[in-house]
C-alpha atoms as a PDB file:
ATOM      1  CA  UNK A   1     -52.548 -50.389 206.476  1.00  0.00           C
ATOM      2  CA  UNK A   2     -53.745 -48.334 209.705  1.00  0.00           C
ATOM      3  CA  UNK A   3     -53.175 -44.463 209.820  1.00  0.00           C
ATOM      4  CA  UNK A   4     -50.038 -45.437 212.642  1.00  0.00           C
ATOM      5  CA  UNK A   5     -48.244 -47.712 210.182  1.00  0.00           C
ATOM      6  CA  UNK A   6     -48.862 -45.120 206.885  1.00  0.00           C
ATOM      7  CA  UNK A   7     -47.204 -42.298 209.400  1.00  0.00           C
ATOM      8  CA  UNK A   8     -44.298 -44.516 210.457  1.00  0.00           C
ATOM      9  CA  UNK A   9     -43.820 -45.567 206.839  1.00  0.00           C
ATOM     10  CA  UNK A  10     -43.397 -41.245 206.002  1.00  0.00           C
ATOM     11  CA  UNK A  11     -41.397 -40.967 208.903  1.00  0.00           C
ATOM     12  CA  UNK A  12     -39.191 -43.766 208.249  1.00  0.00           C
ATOM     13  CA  UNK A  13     -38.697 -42.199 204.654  1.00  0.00           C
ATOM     14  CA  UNK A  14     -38.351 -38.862 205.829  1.00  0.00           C
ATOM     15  CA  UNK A  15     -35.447 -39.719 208.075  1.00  0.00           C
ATOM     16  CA  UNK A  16     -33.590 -41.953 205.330  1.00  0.00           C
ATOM     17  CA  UNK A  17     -33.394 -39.121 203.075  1.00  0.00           C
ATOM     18  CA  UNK A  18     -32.170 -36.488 206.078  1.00  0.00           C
ATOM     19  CA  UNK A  19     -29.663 -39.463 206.716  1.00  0.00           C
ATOM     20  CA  UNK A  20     -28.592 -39.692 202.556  1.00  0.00           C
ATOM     21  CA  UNK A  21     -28.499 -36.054 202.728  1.00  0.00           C
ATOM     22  CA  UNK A  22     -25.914 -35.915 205.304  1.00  0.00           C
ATOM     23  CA  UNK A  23     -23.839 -38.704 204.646  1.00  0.00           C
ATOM     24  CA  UNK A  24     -23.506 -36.659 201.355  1.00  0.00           C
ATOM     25  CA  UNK A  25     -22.403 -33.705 203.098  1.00  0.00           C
ATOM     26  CA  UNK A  26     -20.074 -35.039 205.126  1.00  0.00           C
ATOM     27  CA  UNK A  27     -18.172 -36.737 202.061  1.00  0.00           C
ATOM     28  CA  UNK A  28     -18.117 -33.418 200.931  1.00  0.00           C
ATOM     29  CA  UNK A  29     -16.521 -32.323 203.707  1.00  0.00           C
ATOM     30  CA  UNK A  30     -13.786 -35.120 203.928  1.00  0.00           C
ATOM     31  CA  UNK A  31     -12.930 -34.271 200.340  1.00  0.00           C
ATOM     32  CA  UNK A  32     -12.754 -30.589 201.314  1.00  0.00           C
ATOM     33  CA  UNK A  33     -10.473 -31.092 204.234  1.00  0.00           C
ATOM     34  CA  UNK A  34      -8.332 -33.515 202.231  1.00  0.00           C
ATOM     35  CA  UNK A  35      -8.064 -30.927 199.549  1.00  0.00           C
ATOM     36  CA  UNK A  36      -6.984 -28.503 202.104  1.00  0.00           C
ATOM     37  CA  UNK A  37      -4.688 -30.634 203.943  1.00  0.00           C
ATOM     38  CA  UNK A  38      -3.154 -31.209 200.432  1.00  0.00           C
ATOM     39  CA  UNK A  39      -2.437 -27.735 200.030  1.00  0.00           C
ATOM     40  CA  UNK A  40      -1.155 -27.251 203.090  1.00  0.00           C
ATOM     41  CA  UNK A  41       1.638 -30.043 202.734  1.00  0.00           C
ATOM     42  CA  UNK A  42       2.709 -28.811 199.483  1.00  0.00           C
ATOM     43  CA  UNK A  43       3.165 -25.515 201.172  1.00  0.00           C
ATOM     44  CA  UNK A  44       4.943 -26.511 203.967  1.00  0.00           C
ATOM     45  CA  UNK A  45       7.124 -28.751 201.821  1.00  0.00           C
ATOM     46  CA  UNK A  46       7.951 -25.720 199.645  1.00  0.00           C
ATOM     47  CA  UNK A  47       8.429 -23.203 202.668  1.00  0.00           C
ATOM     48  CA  UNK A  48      10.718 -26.188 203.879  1.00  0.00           C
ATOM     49  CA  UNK A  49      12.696 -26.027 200.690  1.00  0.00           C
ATOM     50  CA  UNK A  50      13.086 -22.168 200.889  1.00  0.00           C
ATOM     51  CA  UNK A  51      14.448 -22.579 204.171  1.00  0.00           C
ATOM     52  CA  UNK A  52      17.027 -25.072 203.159  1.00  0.00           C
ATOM     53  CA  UNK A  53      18.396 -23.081 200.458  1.00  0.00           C
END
């Protein structure tokens, strides 16, 4: 292999771990905002039930 097609190889592994790293960050994400969004309903559901009684 030439020097261009060594550096391409690197690269080309360099930006599918930057691209695994994110997508795992992101699922983080999504599972933070669905915990959060989780919360919130039971809250609002209970507030709602406060309100009715």
């Amino acid at each position: 292999m030439n020097d261009s097609t060594i550096r391409l190889s690197a690269d080309t592994s360099a930006l599918t771990d930057s691209l695994s790293k994110i997508a795992e960050e992101m699922t983080a994400v999504k599972d933070a905002v669905s915990s959060s969004a989780t919360a919130m309903r039971a809250n609002l559901d209970a507030s709602a039930k406060q309100a009715e009684g």
